[in-house]
Protein backbone atom coordinates (compact mmCIF):
# COMPACT_ATOMS: atom_id res chain seq x y z
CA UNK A 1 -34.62 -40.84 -54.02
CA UNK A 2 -35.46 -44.18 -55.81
CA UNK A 3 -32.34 -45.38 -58.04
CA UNK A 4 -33.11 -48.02 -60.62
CA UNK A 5 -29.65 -49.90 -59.50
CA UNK A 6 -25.95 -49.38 -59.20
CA UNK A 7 -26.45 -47.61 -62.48
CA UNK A 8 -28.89 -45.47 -61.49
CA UNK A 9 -26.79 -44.29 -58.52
CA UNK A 10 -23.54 -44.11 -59.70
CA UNK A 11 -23.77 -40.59 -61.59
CA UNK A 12 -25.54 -39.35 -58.61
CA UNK A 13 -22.94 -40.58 -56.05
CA UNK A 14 -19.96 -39.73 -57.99
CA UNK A 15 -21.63 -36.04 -58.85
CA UNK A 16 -22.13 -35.67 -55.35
CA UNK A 17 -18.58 -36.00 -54.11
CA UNK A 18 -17.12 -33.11 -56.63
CA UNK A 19 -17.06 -31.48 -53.38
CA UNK A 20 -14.87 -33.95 -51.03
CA UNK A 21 -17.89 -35.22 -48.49
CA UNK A 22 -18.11 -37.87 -45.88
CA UNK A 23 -19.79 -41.31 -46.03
CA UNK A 24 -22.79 -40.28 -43.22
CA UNK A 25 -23.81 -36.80 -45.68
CA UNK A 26 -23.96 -39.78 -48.93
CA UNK A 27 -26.08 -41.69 -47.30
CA UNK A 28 -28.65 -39.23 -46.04
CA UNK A 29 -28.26 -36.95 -49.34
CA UNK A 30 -28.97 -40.05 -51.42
CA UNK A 31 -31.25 -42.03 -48.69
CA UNK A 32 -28.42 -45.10 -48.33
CA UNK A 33 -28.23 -47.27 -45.54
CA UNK A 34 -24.55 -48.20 -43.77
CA UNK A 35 -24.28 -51.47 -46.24
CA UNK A 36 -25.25 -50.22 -49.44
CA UNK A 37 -23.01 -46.93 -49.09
CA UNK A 38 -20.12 -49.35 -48.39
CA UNK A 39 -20.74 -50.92 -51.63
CA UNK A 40 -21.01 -48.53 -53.64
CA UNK A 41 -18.00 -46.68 -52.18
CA UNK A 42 -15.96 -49.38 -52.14
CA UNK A 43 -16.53 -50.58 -55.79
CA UNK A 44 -16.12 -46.74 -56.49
CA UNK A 45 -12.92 -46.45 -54.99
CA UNK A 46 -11.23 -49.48 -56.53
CA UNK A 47 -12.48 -48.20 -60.28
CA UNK A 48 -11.00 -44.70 -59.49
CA UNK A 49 -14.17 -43.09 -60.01
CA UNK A 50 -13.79 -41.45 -56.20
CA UNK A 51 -11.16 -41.64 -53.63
CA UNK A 52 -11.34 -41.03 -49.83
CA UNK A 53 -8.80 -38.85 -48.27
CA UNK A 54 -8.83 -38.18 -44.67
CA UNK A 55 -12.39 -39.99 -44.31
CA UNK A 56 -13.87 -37.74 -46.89
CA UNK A 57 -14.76 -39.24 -50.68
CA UNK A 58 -14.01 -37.04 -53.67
CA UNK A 59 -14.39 -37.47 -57.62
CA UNK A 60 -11.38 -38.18 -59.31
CA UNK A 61 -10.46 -37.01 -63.17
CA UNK A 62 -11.89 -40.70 -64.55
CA UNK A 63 -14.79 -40.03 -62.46
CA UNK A 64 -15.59 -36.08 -63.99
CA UNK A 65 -15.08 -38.11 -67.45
CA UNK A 66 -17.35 -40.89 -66.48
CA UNK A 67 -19.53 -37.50 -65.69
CA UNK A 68 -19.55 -36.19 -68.88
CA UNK A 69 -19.69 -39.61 -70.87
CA UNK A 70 -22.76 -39.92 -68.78
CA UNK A 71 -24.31 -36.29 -69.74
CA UNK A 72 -23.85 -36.86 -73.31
CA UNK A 73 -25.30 -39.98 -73.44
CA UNK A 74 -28.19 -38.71 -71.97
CA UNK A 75 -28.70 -35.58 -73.57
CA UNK A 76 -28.71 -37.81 -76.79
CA UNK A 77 -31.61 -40.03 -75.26
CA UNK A 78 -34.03 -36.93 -74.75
């Protein structure tokens, strides 16, 4: 997948984790290397959007609200 940024990636990251999964099935779901999934995590983690229990990352409520902020914005682009 080609992300235009941390933008880009963020919906697809946090969407991915609605099911608790671990940082090595991230990376080769959305084509991350080691560095880039610890950033995104990481800045993930500390805004709540995900947290990581037992070396698994999972969407939080802010982050299925940052989901559906996201979907109605762009359902009102197209």
């Amino acid at each position: 997948m080609v992300f235009s940024g941390i933008s880009g990636i963020v919906p697809h990251i946090i969407r991915f984790c609605e099911t608790s999964k671990d940082k090595g099935r991230i990376m080769n779901r959305l084509g991350l290397n080691d560095v880039q999934a610890e950033s995104y995590l990481a800045i993930l983690t500390k805004q709540s959007m995900i947290m990581q229990n037992n070396d698994k990352y999972v969407t939080t409520i802010r982050g299925q609200g940052y989901l559906a902020s996201y979907d109605r914005i762009k359902k009102i682009k197209t």
